[in-house]
Protein backbone atom coordinates (compact mmCIF):
# COMPACT_ATOMS: atom_id res chain seq x y z
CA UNK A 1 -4.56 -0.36 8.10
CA UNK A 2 -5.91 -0.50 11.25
CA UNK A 3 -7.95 2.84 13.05
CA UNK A 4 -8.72 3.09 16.39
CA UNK A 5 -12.03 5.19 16.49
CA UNK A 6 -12.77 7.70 19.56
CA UNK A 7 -15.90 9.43 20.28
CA UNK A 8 -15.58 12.00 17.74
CA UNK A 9 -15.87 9.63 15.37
CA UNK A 10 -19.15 9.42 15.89
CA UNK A 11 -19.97 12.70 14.40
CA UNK A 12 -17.11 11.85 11.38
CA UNK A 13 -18.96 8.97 9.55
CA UNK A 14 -19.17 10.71 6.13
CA UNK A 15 -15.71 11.97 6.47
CA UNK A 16 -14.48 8.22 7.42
CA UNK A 17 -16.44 7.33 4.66
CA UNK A 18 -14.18 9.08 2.30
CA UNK A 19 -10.96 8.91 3.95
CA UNK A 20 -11.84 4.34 4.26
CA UNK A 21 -12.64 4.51 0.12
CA UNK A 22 -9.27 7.11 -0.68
CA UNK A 23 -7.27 4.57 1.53
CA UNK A 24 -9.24 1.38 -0.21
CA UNK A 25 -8.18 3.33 -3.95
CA UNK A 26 -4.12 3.32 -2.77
CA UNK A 27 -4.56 -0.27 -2.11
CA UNK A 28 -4.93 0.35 1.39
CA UNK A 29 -7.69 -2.43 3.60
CA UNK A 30 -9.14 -0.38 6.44
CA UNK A 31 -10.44 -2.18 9.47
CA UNK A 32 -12.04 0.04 11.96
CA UNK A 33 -12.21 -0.47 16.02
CA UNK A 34 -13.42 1.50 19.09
CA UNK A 35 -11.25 2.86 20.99
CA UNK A 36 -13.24 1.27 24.11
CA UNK A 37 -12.87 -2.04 22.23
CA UNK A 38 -9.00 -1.84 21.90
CA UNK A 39 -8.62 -0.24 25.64
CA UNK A 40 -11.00 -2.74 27.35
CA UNK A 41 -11.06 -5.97 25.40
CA UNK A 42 -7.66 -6.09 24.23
CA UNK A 43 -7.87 -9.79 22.98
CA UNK A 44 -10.97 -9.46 21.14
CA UNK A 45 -9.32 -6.80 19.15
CA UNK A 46 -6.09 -8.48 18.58
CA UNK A 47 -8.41 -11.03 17.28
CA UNK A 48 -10.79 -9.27 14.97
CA UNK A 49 -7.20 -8.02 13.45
CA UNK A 50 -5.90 -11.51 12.87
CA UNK A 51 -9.13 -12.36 11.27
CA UNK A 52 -9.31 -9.58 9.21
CA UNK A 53 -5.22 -10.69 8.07
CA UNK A 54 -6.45 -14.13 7.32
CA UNK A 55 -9.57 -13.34 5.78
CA UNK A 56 -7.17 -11.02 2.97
CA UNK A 57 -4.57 -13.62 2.95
């Protein structure tokens, strides 16, 4: 699963926390990007998500 983290989630980290480990218990892997990251740098996100896929494959 991939999020796309705004601002406020700078004030949500405990509440990411648990939402990244309920996720991680349904089987779920979480990879989390800045919003600025994904707006900005498109191709460097496209590419941490392909890592991410091969690293789990």
């Amino acid at each position: 699963m991939v999020e796309v983290d705004g601002e406020v989630h700078a004030h949500r980290v405990a509440a990411d926390a648990r939402r990244d480990r309920d996720l991680v218990r349904m089987g779920f892997r979480v990879l989390r990007l800045p919003r600025a990251l994904v707006q900005e740098r498109t191709a460097e996100a496209v590419a941490r998500v392909v890592a991410a896929l091969a690293e789990g494959a």
